[in-house]
N, C-alpha and C. Protein backbone atom coordinates (compact mmCIF):
# COMPACT_ATOMS: atom_id res chain seq x y z
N UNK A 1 6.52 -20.03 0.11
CA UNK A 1 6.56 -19.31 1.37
C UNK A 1 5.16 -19.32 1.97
N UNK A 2 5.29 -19.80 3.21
CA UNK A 2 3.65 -19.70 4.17
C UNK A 2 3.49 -18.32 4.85
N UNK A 3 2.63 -17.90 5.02
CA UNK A 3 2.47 -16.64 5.35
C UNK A 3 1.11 -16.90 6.31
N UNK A 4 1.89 -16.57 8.05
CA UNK A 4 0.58 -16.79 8.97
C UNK A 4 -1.18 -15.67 8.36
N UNK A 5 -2.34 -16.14 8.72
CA UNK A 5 -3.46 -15.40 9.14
C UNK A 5 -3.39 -13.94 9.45
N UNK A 6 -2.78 -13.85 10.36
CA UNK A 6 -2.17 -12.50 10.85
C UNK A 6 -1.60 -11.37 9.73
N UNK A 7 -0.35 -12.15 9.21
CA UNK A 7 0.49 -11.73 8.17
C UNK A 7 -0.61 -11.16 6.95
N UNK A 8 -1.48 -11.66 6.14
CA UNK A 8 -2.27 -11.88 5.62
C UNK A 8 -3.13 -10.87 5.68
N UNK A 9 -4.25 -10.72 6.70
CA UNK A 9 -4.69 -9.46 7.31
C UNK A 9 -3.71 -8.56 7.39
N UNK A 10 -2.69 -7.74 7.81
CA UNK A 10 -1.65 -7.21 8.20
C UNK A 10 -1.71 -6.38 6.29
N UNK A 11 -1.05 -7.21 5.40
CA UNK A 11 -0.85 -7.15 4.11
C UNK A 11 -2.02 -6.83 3.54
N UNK A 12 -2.93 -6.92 3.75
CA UNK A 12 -5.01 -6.53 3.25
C UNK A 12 -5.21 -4.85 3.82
N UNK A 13 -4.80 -5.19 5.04
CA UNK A 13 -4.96 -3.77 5.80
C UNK A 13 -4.09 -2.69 5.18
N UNK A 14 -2.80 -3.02 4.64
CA UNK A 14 -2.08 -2.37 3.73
C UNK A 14 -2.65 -1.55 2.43
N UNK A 15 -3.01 -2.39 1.83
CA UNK A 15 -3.60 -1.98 0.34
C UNK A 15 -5.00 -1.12 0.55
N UNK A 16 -6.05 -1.48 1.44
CA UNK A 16 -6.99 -0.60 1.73
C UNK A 16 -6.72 0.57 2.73
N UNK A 17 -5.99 0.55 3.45
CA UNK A 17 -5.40 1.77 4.50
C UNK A 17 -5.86 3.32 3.41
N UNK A 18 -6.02 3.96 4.65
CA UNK A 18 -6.62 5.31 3.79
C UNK A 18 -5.54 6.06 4.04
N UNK A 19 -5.05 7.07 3.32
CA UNK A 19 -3.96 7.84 3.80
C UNK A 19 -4.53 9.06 4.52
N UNK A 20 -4.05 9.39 5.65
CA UNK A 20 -5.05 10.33 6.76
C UNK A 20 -4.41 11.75 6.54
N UNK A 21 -3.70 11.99 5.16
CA UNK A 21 -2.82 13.52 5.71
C UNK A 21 -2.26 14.07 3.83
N UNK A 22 -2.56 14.94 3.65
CA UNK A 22 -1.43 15.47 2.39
C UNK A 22 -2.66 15.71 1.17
N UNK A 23 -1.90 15.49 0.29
CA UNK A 23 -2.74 15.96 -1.12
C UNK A 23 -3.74 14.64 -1.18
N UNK A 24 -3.49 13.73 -0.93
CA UNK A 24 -4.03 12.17 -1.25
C UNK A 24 -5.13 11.82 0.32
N UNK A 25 -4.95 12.92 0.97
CA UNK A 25 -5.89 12.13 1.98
C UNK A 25 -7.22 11.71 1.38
N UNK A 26 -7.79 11.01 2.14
CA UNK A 26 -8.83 10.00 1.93
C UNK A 26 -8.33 8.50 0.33
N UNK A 27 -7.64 8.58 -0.01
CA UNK A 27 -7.49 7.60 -0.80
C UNK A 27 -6.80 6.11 -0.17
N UNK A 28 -7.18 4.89 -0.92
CA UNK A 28 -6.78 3.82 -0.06
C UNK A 28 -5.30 4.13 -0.87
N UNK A 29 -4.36 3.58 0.11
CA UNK A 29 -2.74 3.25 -0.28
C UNK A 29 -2.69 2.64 -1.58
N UNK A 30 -3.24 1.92 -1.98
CA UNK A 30 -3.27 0.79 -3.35
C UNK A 30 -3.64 1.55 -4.40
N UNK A 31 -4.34 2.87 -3.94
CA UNK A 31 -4.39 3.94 -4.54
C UNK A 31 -3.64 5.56 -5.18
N UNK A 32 -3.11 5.27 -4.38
CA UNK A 32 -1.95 6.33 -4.59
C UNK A 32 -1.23 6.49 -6.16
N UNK A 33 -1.06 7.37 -6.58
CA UNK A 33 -0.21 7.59 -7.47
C UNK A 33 1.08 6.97 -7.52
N UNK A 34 1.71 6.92 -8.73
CA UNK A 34 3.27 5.97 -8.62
C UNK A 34 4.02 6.99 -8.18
N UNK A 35 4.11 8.02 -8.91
CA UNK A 35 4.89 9.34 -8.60
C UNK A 35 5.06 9.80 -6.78
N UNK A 36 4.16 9.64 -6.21
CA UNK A 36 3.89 9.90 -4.92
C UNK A 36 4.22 9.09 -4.08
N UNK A 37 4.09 7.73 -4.13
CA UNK A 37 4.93 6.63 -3.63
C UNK A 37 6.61 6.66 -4.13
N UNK A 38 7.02 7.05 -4.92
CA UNK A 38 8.24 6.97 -5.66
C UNK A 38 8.81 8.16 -4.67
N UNK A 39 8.49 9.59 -4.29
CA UNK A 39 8.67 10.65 -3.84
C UNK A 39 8.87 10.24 -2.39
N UNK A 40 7.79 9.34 -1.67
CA UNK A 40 8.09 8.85 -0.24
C UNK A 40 9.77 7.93 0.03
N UNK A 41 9.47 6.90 -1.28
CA UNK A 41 10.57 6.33 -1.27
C UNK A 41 12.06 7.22 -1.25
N UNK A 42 12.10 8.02 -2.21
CA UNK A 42 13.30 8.98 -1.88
C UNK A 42 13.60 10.14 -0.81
N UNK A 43 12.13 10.54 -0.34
CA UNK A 43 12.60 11.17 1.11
C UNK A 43 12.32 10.29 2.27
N UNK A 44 12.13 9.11 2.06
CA UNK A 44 12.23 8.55 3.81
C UNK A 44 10.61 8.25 4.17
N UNK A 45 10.42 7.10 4.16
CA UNK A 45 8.68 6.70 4.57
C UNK A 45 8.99 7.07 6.19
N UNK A 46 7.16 7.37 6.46
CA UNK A 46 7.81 7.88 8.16
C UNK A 46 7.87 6.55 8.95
N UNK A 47 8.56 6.54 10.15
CA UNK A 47 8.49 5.86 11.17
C UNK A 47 7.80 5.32 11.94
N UNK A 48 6.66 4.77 11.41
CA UNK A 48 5.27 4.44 12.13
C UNK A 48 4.91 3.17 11.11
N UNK A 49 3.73 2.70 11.64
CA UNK A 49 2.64 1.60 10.65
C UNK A 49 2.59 1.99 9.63
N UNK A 50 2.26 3.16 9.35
CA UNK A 50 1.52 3.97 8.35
C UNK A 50 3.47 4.32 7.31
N UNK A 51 4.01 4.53 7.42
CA UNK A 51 5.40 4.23 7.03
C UNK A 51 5.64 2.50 6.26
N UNK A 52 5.21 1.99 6.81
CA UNK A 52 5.82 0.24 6.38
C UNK A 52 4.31 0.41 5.84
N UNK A 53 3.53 0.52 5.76
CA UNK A 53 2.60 0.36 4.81
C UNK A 53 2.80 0.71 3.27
N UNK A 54 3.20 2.35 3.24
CA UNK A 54 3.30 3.04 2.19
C UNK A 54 4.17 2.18 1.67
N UNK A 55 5.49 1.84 2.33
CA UNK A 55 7.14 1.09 1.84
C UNK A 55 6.06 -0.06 1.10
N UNK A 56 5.68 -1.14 1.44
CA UNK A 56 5.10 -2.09 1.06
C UNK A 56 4.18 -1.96 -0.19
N UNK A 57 3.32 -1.04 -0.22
CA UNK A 57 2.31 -0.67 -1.55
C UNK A 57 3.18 -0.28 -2.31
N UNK A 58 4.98 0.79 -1.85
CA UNK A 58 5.70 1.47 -3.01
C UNK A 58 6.44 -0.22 -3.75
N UNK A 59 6.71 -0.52 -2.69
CA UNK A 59 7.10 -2.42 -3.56
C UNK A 59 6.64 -2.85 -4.57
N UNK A 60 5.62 -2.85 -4.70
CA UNK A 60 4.11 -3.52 -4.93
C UNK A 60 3.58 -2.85 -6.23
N UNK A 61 3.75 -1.97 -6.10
CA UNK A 61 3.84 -1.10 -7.22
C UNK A 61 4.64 -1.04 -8.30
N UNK A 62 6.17 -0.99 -7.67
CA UNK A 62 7.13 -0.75 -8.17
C UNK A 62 7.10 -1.87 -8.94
N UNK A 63 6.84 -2.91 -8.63
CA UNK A 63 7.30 -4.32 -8.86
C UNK A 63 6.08 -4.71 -10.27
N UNK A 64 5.23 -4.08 -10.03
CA UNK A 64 4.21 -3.95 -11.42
C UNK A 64 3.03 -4.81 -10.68
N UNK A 65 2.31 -5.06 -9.29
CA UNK A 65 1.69 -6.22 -8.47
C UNK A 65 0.61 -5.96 -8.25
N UNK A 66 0.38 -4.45 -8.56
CA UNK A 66 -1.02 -3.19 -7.88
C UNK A 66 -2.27 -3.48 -8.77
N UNK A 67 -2.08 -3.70 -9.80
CA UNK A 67 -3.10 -3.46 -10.62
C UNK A 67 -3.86 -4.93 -10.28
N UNK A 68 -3.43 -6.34 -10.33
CA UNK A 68 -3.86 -7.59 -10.18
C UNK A 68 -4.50 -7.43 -8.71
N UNK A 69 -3.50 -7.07 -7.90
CA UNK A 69 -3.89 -7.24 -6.49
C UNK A 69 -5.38 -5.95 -6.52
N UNK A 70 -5.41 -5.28 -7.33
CA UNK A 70 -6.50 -4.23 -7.26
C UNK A 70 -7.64 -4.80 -7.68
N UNK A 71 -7.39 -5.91 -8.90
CA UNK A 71 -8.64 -6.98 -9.59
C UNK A 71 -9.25 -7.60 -8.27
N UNK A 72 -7.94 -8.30 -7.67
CA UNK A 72 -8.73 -9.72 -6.62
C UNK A 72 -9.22 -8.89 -6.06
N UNK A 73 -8.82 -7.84 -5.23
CA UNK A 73 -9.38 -7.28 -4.34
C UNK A 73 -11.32 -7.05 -4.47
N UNK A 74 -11.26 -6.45 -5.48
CA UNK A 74 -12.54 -6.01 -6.47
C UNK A 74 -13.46 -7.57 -6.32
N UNK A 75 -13.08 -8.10 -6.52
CA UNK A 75 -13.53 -9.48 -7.17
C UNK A 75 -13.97 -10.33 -5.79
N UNK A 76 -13.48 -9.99 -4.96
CA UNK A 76 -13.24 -10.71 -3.88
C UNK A 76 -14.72 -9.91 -3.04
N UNK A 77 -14.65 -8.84 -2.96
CA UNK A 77 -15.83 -8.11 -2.43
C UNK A 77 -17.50 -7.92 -2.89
């Protein structure tokens, strides 16, 4: 699967996104607790950017992807 430039950035901006509100503010999304992403997932991510972000890191997570993608990230900077 090709995945435009855009897409790419879009998915980066995801994992570093800070969460602006709740017990977790100031932490990047890639950061979040599993429990807390798991909790969004069952009441409803909100309806905004910031919604498909969380959905995407709870994926990502779920899927066991966070911790590697947390290395490159590291590695990369």
């Amino acid at each position: 699967m090709n995945f435009s430039d855009s897409d790419k950035q879009a998915f980066l901006k995801a994992l570093v996104q800070v969460m602006p509100y709740g017990k977790y503010k100031g932490r990047q999304l890639m950061d979040l607790p599993a429990h807390y992403l798991g909790w969004f997932n069952t009441q409803g991510f909100p309806d905004n950017a910031l919604g498909r972000q969380l959905a995407l890191v709870f994926e990502l997570d779920h899927n066991g992807l966070l911790p590697e993608l947390r290395r490159l990230l590291k590695k990369s900077s």
